[in-house]
C-alpha atoms as a PDB file:
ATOM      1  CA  UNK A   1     123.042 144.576 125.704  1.00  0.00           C
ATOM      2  CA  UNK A   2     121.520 145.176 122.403  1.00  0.00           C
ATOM      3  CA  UNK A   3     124.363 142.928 120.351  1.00  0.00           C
ATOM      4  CA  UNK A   4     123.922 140.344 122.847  1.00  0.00           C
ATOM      5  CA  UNK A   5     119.991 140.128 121.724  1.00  0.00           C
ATOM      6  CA  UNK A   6     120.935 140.120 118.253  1.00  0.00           C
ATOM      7  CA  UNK A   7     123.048 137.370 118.587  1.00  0.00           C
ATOM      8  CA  UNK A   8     120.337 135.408 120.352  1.00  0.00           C
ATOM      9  CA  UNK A   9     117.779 136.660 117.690  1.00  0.00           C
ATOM     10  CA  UNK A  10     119.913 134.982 115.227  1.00  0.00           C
ATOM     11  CA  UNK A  11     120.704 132.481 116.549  1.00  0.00           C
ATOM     12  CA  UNK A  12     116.780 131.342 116.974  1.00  0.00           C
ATOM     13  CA  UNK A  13     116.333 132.345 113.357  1.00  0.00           C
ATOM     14  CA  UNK A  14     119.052 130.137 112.323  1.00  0.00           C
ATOM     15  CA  UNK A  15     118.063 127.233 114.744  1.00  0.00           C
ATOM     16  CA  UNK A  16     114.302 127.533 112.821  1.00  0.00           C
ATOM     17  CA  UNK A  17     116.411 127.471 109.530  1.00  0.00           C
ATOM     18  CA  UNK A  18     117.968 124.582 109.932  1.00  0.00           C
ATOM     19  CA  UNK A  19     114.828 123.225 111.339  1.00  0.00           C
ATOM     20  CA  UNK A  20     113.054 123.893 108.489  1.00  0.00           C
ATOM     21  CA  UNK A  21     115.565 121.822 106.202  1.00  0.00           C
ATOM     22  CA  UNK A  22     114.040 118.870 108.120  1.00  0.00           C
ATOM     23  CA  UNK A  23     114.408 116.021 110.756  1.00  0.00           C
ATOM     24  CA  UNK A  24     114.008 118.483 113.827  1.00  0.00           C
ATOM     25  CA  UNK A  25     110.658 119.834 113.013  1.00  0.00           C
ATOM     26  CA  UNK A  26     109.486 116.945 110.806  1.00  0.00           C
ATOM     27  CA  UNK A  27     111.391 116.905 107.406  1.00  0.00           C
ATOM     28  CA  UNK A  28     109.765 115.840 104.386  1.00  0.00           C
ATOM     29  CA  UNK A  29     111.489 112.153 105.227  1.00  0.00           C
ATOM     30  CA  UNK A  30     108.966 111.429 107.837  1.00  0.00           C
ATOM     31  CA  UNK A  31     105.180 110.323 107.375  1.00  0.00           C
ATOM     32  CA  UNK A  32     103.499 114.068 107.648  1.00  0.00           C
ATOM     33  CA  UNK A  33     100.951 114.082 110.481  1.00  0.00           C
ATOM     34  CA  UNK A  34      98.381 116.491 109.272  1.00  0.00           C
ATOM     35  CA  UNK A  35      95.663 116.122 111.369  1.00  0.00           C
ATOM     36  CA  UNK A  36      97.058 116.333 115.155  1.00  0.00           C
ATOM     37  CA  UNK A  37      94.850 114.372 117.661  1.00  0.00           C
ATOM     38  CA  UNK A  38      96.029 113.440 120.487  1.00  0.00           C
ATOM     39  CA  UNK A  39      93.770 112.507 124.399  1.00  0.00           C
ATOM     40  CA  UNK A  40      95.116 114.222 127.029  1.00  0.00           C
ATOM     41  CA  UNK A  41      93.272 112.191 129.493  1.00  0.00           C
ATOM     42  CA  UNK A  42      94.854 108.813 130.576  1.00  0.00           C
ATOM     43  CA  UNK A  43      91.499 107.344 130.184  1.00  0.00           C
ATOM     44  CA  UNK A  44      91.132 103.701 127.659  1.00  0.00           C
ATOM     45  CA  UNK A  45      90.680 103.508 124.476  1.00  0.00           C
ATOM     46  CA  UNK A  46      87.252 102.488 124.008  1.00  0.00           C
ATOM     47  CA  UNK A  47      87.761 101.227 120.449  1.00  0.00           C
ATOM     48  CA  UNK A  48      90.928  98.982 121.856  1.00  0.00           C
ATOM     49  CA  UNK A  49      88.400  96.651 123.565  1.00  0.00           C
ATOM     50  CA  UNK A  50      87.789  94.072 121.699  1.00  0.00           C
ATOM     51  CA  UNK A  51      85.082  90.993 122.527  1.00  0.00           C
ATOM     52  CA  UNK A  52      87.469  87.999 122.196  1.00  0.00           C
ATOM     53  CA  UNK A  53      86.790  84.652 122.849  1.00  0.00           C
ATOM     54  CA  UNK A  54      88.644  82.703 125.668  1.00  0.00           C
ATOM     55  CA  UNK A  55      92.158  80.952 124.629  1.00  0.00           C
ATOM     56  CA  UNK A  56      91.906  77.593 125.046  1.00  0.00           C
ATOM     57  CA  UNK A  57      95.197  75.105 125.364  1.00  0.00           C
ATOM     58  CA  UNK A  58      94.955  71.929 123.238  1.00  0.00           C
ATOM     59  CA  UNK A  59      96.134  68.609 124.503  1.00  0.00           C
ATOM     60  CA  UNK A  60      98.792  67.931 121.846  1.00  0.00           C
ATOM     61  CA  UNK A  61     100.610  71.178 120.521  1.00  0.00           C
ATOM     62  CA  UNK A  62     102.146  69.355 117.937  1.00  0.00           C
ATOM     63  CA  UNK A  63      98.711  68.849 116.273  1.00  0.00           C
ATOM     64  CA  UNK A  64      97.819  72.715 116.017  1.00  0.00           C
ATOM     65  CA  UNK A  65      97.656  73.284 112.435  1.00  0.00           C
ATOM     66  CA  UNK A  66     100.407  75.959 110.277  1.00  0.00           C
ATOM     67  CA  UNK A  67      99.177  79.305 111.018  1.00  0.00           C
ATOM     68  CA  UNK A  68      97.451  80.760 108.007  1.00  0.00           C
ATOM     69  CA  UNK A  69      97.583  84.863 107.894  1.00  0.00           C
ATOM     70  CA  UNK A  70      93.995  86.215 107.437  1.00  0.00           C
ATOM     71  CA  UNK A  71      92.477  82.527 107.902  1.00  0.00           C
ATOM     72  CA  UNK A  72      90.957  81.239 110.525  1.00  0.00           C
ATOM     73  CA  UNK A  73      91.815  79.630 113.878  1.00  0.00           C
ATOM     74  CA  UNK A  74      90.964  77.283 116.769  1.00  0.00           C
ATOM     75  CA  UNK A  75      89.769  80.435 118.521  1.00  0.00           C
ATOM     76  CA  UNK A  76      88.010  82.076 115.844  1.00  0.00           C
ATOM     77  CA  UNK A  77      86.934  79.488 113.343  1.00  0.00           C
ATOM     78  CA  UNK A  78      84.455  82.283 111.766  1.00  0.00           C
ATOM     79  CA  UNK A  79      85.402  85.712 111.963  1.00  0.00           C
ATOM     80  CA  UNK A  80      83.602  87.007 109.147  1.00  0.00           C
ATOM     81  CA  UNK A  81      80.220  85.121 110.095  1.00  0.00           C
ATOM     82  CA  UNK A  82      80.503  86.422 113.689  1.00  0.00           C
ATOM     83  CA  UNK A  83      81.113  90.250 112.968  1.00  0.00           C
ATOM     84  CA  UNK A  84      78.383  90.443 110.455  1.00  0.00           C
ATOM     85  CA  UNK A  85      76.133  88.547 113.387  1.00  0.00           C
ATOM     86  CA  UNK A  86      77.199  91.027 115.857  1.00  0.00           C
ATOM     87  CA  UNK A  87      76.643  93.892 113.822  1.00  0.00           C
ATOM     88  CA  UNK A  88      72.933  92.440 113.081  1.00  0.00           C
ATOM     89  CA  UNK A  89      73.129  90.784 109.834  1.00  0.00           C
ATOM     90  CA  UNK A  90      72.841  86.993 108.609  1.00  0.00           C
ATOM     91  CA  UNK A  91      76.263  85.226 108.369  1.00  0.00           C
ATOM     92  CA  UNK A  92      74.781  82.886 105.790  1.00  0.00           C
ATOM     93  CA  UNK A  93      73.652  85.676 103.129  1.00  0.00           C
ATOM     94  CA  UNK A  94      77.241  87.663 103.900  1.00  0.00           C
ATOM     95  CA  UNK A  95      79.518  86.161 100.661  1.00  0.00           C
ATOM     96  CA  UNK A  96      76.528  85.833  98.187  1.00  0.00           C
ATOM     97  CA  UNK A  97      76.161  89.450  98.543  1.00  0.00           C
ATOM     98  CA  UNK A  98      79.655  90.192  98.677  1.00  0.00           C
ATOM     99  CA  UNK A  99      80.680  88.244  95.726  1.00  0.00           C
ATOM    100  CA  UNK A 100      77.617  90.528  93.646  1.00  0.00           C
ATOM    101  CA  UNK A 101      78.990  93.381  94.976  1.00  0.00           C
ATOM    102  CA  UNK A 102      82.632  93.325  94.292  1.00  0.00           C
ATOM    103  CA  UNK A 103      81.494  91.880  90.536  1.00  0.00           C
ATOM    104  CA  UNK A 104      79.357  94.959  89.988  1.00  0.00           C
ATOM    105  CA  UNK A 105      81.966  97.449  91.494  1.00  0.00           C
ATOM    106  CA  UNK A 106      84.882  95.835  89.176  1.00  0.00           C
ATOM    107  CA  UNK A 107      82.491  95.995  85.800  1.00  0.00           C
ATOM    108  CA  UNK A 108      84.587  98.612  84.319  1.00  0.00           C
ATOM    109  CA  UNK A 109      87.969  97.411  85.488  1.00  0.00           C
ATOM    110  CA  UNK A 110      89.720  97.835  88.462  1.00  0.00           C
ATOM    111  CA  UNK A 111      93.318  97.990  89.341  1.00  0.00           C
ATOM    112  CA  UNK A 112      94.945  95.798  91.518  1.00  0.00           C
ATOM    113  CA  UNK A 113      97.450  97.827  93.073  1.00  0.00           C
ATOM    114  CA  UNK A 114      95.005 100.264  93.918  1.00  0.00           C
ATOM    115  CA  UNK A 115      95.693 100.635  97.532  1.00  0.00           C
ATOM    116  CA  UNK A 116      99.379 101.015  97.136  1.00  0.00           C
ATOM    117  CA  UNK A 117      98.860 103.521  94.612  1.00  0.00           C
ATOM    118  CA  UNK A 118      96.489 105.533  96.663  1.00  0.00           C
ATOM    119  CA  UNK A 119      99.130 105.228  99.685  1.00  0.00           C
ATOM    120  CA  UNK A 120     102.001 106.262  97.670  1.00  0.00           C
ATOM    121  CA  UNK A 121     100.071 108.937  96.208  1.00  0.00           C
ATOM    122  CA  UNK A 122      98.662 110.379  99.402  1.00  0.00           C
ATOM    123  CA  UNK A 123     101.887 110.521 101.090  1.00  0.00           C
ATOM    124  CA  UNK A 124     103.351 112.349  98.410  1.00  0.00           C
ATOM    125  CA  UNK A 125     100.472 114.691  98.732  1.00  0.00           C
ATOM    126  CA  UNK A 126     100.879 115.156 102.694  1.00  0.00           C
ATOM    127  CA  UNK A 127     104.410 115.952 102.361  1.00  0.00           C
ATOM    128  CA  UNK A 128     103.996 118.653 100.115  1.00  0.00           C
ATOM    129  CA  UNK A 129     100.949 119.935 102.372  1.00  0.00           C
ATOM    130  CA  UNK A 130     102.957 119.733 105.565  1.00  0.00           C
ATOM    131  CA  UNK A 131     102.598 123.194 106.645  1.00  0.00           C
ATOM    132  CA  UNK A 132     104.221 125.531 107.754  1.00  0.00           C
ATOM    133  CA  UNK A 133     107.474 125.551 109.853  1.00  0.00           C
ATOM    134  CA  UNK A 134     105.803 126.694 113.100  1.00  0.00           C
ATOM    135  CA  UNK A 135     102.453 125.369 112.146  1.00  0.00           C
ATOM    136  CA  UNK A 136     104.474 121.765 112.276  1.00  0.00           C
ATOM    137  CA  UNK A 137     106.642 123.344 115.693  1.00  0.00           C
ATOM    138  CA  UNK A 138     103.482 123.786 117.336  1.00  0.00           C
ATOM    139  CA  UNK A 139     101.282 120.678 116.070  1.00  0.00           C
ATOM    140  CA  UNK A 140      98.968 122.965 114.302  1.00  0.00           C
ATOM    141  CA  UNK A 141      96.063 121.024 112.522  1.00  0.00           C
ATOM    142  CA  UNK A 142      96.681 121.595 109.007  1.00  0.00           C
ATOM    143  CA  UNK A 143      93.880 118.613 107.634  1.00  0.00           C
ATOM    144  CA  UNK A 144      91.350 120.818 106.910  1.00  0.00           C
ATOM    145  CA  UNK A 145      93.069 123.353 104.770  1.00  0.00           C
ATOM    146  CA  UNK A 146      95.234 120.547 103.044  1.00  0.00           C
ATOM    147  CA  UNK A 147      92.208 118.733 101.534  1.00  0.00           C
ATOM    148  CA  UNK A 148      89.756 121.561 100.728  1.00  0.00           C
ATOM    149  CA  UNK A 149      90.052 121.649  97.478  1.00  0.00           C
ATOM    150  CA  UNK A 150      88.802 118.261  97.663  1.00  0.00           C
ATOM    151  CA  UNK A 151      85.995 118.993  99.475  1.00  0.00           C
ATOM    152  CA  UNK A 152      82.390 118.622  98.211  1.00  0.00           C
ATOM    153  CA  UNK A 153      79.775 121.808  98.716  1.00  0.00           C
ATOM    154  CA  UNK A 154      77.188 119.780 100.191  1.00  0.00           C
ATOM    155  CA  UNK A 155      74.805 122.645  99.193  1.00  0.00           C
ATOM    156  CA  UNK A 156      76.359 123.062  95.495  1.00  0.00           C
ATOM    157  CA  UNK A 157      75.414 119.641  94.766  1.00  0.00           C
ATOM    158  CA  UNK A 158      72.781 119.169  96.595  1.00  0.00           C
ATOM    159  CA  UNK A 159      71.360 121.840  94.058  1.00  0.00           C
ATOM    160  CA  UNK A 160      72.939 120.516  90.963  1.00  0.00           C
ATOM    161  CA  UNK A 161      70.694 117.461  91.331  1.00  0.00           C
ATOM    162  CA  UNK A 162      67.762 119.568  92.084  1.00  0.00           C
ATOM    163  CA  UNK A 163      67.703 120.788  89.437  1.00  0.00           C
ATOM    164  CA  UNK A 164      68.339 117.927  87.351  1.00  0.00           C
ATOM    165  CA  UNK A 165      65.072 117.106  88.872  1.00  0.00           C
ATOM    166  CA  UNK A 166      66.245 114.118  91.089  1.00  0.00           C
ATOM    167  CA  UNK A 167      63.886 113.798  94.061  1.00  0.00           C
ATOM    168  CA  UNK A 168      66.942 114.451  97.288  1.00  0.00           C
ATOM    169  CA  UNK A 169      66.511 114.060 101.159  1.00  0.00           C
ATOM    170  CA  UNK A 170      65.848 117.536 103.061  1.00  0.00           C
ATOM    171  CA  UNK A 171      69.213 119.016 104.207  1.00  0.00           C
ATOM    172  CA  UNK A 172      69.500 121.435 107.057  1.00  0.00           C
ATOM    173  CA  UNK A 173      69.707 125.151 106.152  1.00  0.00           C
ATOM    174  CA  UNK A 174      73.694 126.595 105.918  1.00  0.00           C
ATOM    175  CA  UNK A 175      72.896 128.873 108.553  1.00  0.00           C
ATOM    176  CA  UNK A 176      71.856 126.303 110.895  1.00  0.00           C
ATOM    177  CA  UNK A 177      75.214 124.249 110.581  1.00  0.00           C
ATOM    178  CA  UNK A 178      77.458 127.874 110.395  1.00  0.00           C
ATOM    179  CA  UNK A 179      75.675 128.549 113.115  1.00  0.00           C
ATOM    180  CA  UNK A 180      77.100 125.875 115.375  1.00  0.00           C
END
């Protein structure tokens, strides 16, 4: 009785092993899924609804222009104009200020590969903050402990430009948000 548990006790402990080495319980080949959020309700997806205009059918397919990736369409001649309408702005003042903005953003330089970089970079990172072998077996949220040393102290600099006497916006008290 006892050998046969012992055989099945290694047998899980070899099993996790192998796991470990990847592919079963998510190797270091996959994308790492740190944060683990999933609905359990079979409710919509209230983000997937999207206000679209109708499709219409022209007379002549053959005249329907090339299709031109991020451009605009028959459907949606103005994309930008109508989500900065919807969201409450003026679509005539939206590339004047954009143009000023990106200029002032990019006055030291900027890289153009930047978002590639940052991808490549932050995969790297989430592999090697996967977790743990049964934190991954059991879709354990890891996010938060992954990135805290990136993490501001709202309070710590909150205080650091307090007292470089920079006038700040009241913050709740720690205890209040601890408390919740």
């Amino acid at each position: 009785m006892r050998a046969r548990l012992g055989i099945r006790a290694v047998a899980i402990l070899a099993i996790m092993a192998l796991g470990a080495c990847g592919g079963i319980f998510g190797g270091s080949g996959k994308d790492p899924k740190l944060l683990n959020v999933r609905s359990a309700s079979r409710s919509p997806d209230e983000f997937m609804v999207l206000p679209t205009k109708p499709l219409q059918l022209p007379e002549d397919l053959a005249s329907l222009p090339d299709p031109t990736p991020g451009g605009t369409n028959l459907t949606d001649p103005t994309p930008e104009a109508d989500a900065i309408a919807a969201l409450g702005g003026r679509p005539d003042r939206g590339s004047a200020g954009n143009g000023a903005l990106v200029s002032h953003a990019a006055r030291f330089g900027m890289t153009q590969d930047i978002r590639q970089v940052l991808a490549a970079e932050d995969l790297q990172y989430r592999r090697d903050h996967d977790g743990r072998l049964l934190e991954r077996y059991f879709s354990v949220n890891v996010y938060y402990r992954a990135y805290e040393p990136m993490t501001l102290d709202q309070y710590a600099e909150l205080a650091r430009w307090r007292a470089a006497g920079v006038k700040t916006v009241g913050a709740p008290p720690a205890e209040v948000l601890n408390a919740e």
